[in-house]
Protein backbone atom coordinates (compact mmCIF):
# COMPACT_ATOMS: atom_id res chain seq x y z
CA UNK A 1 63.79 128.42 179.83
CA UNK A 2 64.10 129.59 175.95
CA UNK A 3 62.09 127.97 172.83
CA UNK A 4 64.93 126.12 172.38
CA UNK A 5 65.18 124.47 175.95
CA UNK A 6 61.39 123.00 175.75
CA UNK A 7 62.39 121.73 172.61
CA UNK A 8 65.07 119.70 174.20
CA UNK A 9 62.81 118.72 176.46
CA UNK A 10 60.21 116.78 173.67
CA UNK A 11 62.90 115.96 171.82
CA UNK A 12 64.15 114.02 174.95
CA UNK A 13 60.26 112.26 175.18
CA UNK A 14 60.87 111.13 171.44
CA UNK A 15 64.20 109.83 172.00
CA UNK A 16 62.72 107.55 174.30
CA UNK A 17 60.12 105.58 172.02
CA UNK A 18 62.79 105.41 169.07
CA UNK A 19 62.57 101.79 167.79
CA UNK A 20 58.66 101.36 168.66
CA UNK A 21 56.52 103.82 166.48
CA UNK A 22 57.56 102.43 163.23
CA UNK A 23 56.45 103.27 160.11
CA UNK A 24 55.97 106.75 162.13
CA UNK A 25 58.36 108.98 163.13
CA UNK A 26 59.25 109.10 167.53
CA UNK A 27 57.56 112.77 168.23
CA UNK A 28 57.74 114.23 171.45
CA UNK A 29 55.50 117.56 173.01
CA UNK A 30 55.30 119.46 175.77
CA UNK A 31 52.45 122.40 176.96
CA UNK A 32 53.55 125.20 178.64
CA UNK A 33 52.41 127.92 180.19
CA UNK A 34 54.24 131.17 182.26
CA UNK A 35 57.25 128.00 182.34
CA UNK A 36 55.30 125.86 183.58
CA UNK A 37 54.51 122.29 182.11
CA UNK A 38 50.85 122.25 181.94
CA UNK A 39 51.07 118.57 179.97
CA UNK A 40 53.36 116.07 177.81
CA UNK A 41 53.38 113.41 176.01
CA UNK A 42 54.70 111.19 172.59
CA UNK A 43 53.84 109.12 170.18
CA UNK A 44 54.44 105.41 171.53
CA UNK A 45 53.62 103.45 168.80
CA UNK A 46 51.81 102.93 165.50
CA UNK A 47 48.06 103.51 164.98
CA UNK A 48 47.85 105.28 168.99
CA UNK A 49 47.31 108.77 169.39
CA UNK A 50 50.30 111.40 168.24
CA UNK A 51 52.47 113.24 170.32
CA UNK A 52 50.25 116.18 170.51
CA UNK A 53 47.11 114.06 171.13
CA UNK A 54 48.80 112.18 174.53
CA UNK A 55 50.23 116.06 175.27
CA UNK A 56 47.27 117.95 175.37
CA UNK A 57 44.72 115.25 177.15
CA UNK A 58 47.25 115.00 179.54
CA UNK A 59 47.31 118.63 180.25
CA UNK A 60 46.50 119.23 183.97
CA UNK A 61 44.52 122.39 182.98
CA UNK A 62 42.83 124.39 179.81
CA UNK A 63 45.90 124.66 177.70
CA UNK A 64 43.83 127.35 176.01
CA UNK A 65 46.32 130.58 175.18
CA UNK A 66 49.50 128.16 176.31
CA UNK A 67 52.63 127.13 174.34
CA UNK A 68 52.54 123.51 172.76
CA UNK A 69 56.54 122.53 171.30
CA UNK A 70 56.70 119.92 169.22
CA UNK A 71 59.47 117.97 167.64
CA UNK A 72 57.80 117.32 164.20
CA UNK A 73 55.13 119.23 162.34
CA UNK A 74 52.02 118.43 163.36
CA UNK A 75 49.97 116.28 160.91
CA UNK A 76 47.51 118.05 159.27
CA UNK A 77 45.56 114.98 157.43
CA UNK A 78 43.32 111.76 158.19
CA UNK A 79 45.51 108.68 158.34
CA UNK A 80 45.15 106.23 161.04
CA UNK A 81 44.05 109.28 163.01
CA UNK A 82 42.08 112.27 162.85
CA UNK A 83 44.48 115.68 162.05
CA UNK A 84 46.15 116.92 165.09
CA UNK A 85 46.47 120.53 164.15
CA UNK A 86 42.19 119.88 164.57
CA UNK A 87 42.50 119.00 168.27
CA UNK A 88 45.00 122.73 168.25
CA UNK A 89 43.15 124.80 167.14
CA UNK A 90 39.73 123.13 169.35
CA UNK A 91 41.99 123.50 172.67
CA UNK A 92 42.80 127.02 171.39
CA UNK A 93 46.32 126.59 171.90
CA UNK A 94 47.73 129.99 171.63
CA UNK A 95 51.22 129.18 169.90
CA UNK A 96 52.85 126.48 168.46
CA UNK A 97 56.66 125.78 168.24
CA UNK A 98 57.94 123.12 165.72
CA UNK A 99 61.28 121.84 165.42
CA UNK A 100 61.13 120.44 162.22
CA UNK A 101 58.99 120.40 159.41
CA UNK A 102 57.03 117.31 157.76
CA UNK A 103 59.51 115.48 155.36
CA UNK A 104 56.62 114.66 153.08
CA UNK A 105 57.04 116.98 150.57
CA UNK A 106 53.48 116.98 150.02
CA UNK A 107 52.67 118.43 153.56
CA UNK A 108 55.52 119.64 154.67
CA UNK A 109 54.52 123.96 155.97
CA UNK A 110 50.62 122.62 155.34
CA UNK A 111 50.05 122.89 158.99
CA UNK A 112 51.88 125.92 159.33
CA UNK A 113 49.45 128.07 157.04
CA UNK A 114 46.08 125.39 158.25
CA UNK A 115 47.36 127.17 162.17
CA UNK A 116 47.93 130.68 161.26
CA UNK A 117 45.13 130.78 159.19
CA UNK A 118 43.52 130.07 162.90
CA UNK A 119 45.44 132.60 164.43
CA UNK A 120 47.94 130.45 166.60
CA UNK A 121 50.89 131.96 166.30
CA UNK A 122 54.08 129.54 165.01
CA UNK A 123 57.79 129.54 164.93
CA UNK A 124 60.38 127.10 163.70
CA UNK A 125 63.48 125.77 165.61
CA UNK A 126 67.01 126.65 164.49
CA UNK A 127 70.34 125.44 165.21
CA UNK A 128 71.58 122.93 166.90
CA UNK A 129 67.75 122.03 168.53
CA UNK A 130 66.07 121.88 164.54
CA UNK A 131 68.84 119.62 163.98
CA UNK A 132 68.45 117.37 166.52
CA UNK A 133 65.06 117.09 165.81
CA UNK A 134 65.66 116.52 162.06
CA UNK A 135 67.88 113.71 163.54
CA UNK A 136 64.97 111.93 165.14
CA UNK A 137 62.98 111.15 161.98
CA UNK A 138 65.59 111.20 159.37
CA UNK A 139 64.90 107.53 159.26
CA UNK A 140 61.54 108.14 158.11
CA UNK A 141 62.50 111.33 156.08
CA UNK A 142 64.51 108.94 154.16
CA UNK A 143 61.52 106.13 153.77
CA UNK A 144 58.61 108.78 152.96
CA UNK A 145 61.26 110.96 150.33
CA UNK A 146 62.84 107.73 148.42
CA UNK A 147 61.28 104.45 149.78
CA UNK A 148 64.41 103.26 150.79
CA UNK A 149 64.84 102.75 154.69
CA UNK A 150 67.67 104.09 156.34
CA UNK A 151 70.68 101.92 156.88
CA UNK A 152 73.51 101.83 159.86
CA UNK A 153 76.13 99.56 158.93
CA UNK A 154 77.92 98.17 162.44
CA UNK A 155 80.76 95.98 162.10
CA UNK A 156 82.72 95.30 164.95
CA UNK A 157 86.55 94.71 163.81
CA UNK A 158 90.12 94.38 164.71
CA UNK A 159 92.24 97.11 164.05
CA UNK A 160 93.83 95.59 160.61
CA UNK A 161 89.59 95.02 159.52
CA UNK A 162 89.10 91.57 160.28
CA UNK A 163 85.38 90.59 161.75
CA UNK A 164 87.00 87.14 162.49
CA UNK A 165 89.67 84.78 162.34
CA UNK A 166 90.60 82.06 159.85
CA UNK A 167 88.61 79.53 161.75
CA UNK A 168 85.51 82.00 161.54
CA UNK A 169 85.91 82.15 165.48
CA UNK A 170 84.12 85.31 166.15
CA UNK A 171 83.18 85.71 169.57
CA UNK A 172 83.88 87.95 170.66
CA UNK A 173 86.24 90.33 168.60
CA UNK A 174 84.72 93.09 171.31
CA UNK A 175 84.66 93.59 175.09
CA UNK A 176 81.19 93.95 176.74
CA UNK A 177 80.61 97.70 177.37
CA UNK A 178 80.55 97.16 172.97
CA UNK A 179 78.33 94.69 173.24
CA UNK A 180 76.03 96.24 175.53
CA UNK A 181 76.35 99.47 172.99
CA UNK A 182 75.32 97.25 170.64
CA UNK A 183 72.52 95.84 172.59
CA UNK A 184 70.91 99.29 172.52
CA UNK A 185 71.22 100.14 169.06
CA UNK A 186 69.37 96.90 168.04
CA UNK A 187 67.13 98.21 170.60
CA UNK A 188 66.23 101.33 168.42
CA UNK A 189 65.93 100.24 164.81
CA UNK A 190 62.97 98.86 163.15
CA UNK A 191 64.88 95.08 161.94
CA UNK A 192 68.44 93.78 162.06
CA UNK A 193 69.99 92.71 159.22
CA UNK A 194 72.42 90.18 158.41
CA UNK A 195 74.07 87.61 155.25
CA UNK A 196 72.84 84.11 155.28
CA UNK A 197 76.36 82.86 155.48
CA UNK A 198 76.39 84.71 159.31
CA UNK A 199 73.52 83.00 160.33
CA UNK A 200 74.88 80.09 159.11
CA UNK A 201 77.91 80.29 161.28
CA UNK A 202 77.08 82.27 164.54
CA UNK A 203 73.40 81.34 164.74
CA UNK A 204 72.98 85.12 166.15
CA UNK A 205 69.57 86.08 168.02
CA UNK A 206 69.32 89.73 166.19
CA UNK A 207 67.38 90.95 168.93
CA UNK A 208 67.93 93.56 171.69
CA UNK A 209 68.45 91.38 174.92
CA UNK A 210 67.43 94.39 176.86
CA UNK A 211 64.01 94.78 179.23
CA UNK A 212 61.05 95.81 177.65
CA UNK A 213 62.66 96.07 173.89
CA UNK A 214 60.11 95.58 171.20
CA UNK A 215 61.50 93.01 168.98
CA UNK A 216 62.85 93.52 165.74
CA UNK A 217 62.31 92.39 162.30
CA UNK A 218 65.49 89.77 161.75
CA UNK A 219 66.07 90.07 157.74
CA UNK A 220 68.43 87.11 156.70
CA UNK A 221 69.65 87.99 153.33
CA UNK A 222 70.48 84.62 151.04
CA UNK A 223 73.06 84.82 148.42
CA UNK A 224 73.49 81.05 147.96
CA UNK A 225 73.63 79.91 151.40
CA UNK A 226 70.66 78.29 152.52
CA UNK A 227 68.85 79.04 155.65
CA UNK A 228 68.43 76.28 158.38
CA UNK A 229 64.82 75.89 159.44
CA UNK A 230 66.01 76.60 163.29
CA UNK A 231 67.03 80.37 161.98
CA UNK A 232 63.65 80.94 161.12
CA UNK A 233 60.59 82.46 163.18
CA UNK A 234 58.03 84.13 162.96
CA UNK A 235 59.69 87.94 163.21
CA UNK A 236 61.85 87.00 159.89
CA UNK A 237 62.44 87.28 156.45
CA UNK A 238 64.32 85.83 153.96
CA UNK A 239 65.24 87.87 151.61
CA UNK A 240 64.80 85.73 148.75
CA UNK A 241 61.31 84.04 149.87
CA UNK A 242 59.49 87.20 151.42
CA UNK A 243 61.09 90.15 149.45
CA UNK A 244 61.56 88.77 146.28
CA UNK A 245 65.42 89.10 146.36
CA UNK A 246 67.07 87.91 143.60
CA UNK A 247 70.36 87.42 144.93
CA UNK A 248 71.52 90.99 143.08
CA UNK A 249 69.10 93.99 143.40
CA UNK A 250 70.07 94.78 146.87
CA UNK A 251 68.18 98.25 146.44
CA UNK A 252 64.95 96.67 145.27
CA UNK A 253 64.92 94.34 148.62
CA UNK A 254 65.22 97.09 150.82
CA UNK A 255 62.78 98.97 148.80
CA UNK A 256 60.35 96.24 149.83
CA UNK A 257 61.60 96.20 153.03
CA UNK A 258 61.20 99.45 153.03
CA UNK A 259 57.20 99.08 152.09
CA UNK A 260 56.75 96.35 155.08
CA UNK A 261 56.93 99.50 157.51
CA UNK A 262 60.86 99.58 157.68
CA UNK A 263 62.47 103.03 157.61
CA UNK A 264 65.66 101.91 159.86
CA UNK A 265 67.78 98.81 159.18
CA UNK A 266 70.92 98.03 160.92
CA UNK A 267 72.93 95.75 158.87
CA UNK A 268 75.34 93.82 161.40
CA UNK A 269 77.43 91.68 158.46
CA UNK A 270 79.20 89.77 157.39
CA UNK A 271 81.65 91.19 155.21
CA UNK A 272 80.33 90.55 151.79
CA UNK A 273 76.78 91.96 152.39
CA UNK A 274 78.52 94.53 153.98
CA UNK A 275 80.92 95.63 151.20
CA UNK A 276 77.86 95.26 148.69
CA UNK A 277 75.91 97.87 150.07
CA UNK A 278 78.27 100.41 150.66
CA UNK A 279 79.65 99.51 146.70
CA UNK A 280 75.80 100.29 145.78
CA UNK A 281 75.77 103.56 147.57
CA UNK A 282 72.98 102.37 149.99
CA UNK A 283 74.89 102.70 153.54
CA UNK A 284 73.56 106.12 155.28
CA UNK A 285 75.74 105.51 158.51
CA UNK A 286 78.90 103.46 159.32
CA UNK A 287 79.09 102.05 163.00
CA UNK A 288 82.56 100.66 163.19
CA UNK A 289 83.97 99.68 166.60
CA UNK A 290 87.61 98.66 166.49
CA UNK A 291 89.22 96.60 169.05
CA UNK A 292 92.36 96.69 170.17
CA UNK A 293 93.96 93.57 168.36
CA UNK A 294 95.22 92.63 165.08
CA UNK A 295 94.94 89.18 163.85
CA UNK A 296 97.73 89.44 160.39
CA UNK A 297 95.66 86.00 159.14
CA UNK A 298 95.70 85.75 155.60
CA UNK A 299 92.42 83.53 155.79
CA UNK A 300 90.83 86.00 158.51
CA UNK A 301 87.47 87.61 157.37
CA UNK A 302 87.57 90.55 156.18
CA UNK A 303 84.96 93.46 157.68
CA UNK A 304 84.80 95.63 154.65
CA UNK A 305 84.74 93.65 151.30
CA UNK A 306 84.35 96.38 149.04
CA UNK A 307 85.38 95.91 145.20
CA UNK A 308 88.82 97.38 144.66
CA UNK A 309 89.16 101.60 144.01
CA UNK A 310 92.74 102.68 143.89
CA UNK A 311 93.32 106.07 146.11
CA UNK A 312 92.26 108.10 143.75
CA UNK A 313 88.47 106.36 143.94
CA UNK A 314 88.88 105.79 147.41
CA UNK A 315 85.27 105.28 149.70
CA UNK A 316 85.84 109.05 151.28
CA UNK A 317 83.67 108.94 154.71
CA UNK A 318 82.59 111.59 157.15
CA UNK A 319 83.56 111.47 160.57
CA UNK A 320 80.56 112.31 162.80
CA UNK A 321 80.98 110.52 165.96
CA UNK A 322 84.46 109.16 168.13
CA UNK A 323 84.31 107.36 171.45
CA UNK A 324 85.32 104.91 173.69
CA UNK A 325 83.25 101.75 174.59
CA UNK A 326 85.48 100.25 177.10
CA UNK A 327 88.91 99.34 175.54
CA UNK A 328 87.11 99.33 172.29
CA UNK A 329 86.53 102.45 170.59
CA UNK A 330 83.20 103.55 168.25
CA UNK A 331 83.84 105.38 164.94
CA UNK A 332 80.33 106.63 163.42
CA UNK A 333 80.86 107.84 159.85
CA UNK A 334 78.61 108.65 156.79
CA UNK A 335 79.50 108.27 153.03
CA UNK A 336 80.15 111.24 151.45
CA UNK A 337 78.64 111.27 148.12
């Protein structure tokens, strides 16, 4: 197996514990030796040991002289827990592969010179494996770079961009192999996201109805509408009680948001908070799944209520991701700025 393989294989660790390390990153690693896996491990949440920590006590044998990948620069300060490129270079580990530096500009190649300096050899990812691990924590690359979190809009629509009919009669617009998608990307963000005028109506959960999913901060967001004391529990916020949302700075409520311990917010509607944020530049990621219907209601709602351009100011988006979800089918986009 190449560099790039054992990589794939931490990376695959962190993927799994995306959604329940927040404010850190989801870091995977993985000890080799001669290709064999002498230990592995990841972070799995907040305050625990890192990635490297749970890889290395886990190894079945010295891992001194062996290969430790990791998917994130290991951190080479005292936060919550004592430096992990320490623990390195006290196992002896002989080399170190990293798939992606620290996004804290600060620290970011600090462990790289604190390990050579030790004499562990290092080497950085590349390709399609770097990016992939750049993926992971681009949530909290965002946070630690900007404090702003990351945000996924996901609207689910009919194909002429209606989220519901004139009625408001909403459920579903999608099938269930959408709503199951759905299920799991609640399942990996840090809170859910929605106007006050959608609670109003739908009375929606917000959290991942799946086993074993930590649940998520539910952010109701109140631009006149008043919130019903049933909508309210102890895992949310309302935006203009608890983070001093004015009814207009959308960036400085996700900014504090954003200092709760949020880096990844999925914003699930309705229309008008929706078209707000992308008309304030602070979407990162569209998730638009189009069914196959069209309502033609003048009073339907509409999914993207963004202020009129023309075609020469058109929103221009990036296509990243196409696929089916049953007879419904996912669009994943970016803004391009």
């Amino acid at each position: 197996m190449t560099d790039a393989d054992w990589l794939a294989r931490a990376a695959g660790l962190a993927e799994a514990q995306v959604g329940r390390t927040a404010p850190n990153p989801a870091v995977g690693a993985v000890c080799v030796r001669a290709g064999r896996v002498l230990g592995e491990g990841a972070h799995l949440r907040a305050g625990g040991p890192h990635a490297e920590v749970n890889c290395l006590n886990a190894c079945a044998e010295n891992p001194a002289g062996a290969t430790l990948y990791v998917t994130l620069e290991p951190c080479s300060t005292t936060g919550r827990t004592p430096p992990c490129c320490d623990l390195i270079k006290a196992r002896r580990v002989g080399r170190v592969v990293i798939g992606c530096l620290d996004p804290n500009p600060r620290h970011a190649g600090r462990a790289v010179g604190l390990l050579r300096a030790a004499g562990i050899a290092v080497s950085l990812a590349e390709g399609e494996i770097a990016a992939r691990c750049r993926a992971l924590i681009a949530p909290f690359a965002k946070a630690i770079t900007t404090g702003l979190p990351y945000v996924r809009l996901k609207l689910a629509m009919t194909l002429d961009g209606f989220i519901a009919d004139g009625a408001r009669a909403s459920r579903w617009v999608t099938g269930p192999e959408a709503r199951a998608w759905a299920q799991e990307v609640r399942a990996r963000v840090d809170a859910v996201m929605v106007g006050a005028g959608t609670v109003r109506d739908d009375h929606p959960s917000l959290q991942p109805h799946l086993p074993g999913a930590p649940q998520k901060w539910r952010v109701l967001v109140d631009r006149g509408t008043p919130v019903a004391a049933e909508d309210v529990d102890a895992r949310t916020l309302v935006a203009t009680r608890d983070l001093g949302y004015d009814g207009h700075d959308l960036r400085a409520m996700l900014r504090a948001l954003c200092a709760r311990g949020v880096n990844d917010v999925l914003c699930e509607g309705g229309g008008k908070l929706a078209g707000a944020l992308l008309d304030a530049g602070l979407v990162d990621e569209l998730l638009l799944v189009y069914a196959p219907k069209a309502l033609g209601d003048a009073a339907a709602v509409r999914g993207l209520a963004i202020a009129p351009r023309g075609l020469a100011g058109a929103l221009r988006l990036e296509p990243l991701e196409r696929r089916a979800l049953g007879a419904d089918t996912l669009l994943r986009l970016r803004p391009v700025v």
